[in-house]
N, C-alpha and C. Protein backbone atom coordinates (compact mmCIF):
# COMPACT_ATOMS: atom_id res chain seq x y z
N UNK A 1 -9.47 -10.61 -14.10
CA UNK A 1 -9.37 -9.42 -13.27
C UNK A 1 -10.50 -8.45 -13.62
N UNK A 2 -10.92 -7.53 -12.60
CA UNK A 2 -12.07 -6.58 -12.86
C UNK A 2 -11.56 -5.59 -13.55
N UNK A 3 -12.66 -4.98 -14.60
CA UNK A 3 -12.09 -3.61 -14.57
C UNK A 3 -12.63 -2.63 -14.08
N UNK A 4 -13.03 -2.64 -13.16
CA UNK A 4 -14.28 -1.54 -12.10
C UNK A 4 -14.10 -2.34 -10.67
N UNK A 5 -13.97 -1.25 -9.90
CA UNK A 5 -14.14 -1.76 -8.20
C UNK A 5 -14.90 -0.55 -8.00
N UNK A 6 -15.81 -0.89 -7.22
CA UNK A 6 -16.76 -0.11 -6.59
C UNK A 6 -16.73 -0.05 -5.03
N UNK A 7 -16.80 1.23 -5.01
CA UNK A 7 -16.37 1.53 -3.49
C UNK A 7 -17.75 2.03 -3.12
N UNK A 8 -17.93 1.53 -1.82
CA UNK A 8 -19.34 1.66 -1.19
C UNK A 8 -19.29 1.57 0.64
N UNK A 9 -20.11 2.46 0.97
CA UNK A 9 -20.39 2.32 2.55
C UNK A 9 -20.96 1.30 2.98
N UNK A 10 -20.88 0.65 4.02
CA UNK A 10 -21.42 -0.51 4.50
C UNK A 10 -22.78 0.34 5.36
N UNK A 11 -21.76 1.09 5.75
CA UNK A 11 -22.99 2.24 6.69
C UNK A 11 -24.60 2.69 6.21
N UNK A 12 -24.28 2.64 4.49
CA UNK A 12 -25.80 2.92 4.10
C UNK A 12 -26.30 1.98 3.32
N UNK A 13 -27.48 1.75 3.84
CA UNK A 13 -28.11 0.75 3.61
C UNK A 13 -28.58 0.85 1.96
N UNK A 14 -28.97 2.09 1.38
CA UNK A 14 -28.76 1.99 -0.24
C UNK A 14 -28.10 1.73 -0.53
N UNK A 15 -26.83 1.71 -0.53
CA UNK A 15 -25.51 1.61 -1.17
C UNK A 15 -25.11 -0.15 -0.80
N UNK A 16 -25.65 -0.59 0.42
CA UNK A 16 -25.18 -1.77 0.86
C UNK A 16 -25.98 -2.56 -0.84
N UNK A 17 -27.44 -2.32 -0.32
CA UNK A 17 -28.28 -2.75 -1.19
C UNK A 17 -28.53 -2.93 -2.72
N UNK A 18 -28.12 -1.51 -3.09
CA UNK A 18 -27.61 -1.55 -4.66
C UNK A 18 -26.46 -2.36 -5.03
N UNK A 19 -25.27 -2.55 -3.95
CA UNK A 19 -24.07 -3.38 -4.42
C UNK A 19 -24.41 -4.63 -4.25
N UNK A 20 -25.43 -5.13 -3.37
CA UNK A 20 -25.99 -6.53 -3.73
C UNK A 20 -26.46 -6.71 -4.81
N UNK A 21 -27.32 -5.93 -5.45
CA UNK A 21 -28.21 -6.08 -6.60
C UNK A 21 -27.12 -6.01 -8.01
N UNK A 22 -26.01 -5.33 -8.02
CA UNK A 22 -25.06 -4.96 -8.56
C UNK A 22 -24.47 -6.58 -8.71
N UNK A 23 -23.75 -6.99 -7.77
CA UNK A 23 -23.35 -8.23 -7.99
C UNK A 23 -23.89 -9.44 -8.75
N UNK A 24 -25.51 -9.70 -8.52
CA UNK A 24 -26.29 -10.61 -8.90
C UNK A 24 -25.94 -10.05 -10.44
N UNK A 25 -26.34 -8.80 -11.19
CA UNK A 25 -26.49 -9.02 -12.36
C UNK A 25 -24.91 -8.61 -13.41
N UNK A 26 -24.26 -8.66 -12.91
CA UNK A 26 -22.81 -8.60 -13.19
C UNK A 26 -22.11 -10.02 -13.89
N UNK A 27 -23.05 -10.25 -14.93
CA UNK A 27 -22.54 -11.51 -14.92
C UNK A 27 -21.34 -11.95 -15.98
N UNK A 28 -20.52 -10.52 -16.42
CA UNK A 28 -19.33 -10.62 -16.47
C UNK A 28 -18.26 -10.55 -16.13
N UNK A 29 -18.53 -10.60 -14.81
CA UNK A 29 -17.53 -9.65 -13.69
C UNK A 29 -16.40 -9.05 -13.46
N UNK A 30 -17.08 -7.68 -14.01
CA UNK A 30 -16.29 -6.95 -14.00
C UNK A 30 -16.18 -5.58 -13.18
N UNK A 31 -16.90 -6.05 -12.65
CA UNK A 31 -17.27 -5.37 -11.06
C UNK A 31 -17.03 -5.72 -9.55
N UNK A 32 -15.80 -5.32 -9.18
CA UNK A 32 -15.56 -5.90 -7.75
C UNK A 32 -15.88 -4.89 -6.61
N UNK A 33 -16.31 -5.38 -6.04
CA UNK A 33 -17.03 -4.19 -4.62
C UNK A 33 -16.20 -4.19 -3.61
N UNK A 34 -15.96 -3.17 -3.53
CA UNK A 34 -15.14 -3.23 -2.17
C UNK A 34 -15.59 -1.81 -1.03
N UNK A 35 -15.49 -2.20 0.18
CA UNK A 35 -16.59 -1.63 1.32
C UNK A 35 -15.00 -0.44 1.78
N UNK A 36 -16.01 0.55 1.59
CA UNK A 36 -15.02 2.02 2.33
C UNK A 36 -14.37 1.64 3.49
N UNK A 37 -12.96 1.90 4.01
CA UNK A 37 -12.94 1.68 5.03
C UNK A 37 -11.88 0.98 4.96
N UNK A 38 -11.93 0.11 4.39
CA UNK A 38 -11.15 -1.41 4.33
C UNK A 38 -9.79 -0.52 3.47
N UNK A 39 -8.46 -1.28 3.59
CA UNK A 39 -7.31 -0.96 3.48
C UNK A 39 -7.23 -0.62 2.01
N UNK A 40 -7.55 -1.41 1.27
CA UNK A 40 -8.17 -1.51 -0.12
C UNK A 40 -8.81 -0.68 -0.77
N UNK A 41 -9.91 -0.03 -0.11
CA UNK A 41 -10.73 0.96 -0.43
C UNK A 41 -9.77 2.27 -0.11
N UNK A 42 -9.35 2.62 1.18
CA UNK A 42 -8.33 3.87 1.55
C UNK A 42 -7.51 4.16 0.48
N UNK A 43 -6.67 2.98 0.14
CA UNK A 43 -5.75 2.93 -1.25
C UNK A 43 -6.09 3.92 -2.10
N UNK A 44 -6.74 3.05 -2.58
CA UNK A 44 -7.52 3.97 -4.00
C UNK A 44 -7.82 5.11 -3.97
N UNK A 45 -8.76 5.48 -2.51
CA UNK A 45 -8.94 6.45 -2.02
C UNK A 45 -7.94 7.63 -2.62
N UNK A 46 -6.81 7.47 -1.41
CA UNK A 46 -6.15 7.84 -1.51
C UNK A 46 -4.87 8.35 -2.77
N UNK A 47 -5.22 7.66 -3.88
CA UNK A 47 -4.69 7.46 -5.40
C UNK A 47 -5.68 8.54 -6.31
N UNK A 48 -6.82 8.94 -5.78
CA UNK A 48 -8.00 9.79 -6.52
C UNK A 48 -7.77 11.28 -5.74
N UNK A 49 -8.24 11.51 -4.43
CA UNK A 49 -8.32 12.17 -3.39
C UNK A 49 -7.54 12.61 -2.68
N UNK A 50 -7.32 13.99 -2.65
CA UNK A 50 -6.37 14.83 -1.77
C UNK A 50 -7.26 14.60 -0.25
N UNK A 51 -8.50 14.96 -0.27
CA UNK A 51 -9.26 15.20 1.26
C UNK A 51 -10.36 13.80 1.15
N UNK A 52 -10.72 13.43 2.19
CA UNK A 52 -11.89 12.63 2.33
C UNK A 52 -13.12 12.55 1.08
N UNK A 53 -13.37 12.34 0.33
CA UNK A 53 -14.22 12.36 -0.73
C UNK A 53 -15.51 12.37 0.27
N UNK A 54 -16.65 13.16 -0.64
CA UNK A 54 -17.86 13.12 -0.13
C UNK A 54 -19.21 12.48 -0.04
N UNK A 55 -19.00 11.52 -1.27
CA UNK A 55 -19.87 10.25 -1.77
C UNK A 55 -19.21 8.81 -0.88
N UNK A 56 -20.13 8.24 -0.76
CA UNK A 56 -20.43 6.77 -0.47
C UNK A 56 -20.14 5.95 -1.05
N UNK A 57 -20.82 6.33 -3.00
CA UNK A 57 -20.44 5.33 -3.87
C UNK A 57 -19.29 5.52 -4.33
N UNK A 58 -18.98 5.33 -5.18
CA UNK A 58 -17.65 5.31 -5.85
C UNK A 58 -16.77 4.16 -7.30
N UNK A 59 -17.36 4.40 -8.38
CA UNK A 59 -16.80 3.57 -9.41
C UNK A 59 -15.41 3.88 -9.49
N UNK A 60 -14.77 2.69 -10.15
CA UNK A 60 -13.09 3.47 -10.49
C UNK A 60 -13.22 2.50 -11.69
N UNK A 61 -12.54 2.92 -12.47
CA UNK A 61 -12.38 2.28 -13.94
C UNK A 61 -10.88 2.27 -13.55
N UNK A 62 -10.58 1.13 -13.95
CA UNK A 62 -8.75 0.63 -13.28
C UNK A 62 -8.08 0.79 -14.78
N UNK A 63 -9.22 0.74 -15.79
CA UNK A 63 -8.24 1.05 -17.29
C UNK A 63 -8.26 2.35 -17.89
N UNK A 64 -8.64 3.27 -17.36
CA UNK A 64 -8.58 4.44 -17.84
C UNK A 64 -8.70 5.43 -16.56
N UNK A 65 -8.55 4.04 -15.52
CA UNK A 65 -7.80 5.63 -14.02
C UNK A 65 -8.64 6.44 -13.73
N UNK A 66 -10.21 6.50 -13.97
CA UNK A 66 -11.16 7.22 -13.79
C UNK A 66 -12.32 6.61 -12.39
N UNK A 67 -12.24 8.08 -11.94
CA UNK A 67 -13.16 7.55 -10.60
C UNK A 67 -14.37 8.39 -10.86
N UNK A 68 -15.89 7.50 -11.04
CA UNK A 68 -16.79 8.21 -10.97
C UNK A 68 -17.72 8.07 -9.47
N UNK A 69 -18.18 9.25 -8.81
CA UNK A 69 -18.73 9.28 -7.27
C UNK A 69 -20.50 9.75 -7.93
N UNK A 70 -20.92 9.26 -6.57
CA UNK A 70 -22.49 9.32 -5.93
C UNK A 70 -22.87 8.70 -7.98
N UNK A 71 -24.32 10.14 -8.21
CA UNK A 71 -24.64 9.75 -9.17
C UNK A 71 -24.18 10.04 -10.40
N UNK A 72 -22.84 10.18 -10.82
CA UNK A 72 -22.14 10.16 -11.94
C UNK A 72 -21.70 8.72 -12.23
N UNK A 73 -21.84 7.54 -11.44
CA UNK A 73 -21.27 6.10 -11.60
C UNK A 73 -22.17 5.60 -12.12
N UNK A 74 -23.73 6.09 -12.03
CA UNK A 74 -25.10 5.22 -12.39
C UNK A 74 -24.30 4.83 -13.68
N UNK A 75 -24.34 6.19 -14.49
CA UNK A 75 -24.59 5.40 -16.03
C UNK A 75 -23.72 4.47 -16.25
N UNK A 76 -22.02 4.61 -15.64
CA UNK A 76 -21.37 4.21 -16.36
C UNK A 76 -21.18 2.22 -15.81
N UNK A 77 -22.24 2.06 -14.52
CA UNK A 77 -22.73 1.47 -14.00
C UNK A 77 -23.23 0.33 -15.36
N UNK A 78 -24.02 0.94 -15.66
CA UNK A 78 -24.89 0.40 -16.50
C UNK A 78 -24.31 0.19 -18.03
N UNK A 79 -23.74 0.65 -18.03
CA UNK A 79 -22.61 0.57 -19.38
C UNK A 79 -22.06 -1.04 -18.93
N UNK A 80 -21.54 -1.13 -17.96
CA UNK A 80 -20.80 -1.93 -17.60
C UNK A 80 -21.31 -3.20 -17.29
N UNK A 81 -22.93 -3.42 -17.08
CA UNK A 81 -23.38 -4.66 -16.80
C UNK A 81 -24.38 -5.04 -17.69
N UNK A 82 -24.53 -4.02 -18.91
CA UNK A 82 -25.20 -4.43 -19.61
C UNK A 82 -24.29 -5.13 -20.87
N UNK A 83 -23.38 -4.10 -21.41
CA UNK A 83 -22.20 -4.20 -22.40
C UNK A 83 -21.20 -4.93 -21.89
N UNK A 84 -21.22 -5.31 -20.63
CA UNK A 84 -19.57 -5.68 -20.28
C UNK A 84 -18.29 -4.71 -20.66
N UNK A 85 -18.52 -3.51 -20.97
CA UNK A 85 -17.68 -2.39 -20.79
C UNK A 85 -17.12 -2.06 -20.04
């Protein structure tokens, strides 16, 4: 099981693009992407967020219940595919 789902717009093409690039080097996977919108994504959404959130991206750490948006996810991004953290 992951411990990070990443929530991302399909709509923008950075975000499409970084979560491709995201996947390739994830090679502990612990990163599951999942596209805004989708029932899945609302969920969570909805589990973080009183109103519509304003970022695109969106990390959630599923073990410590933490949602990081836009560029507060980089680092922890990178924590995560380098360390497997």
């Amino acid at each position: 099981m992951s411990r990070y789902v990443l929530l991302y717009s399909e709509a923008c093409s950075k975000c499409t693009r970084y979560t491709r690039w995201i996947k390739r080097l994830d090679i502990f996977h612990r990163i599951r992407p999942v596209p805004l919108g989708t029932i899945e994504a609302t969920k969570i959404i909805m589990d973080y967020y009183s109103a519509e959130p304003a970022y695109t991206y969106h990390l959630v750490d599923l073990e410590t219940e933490t949602i990081y948006s836009g560029s507060k996810a980089v680092p922890r991004l990178i924590r995560a595919l380098t360390l497997g953290q």
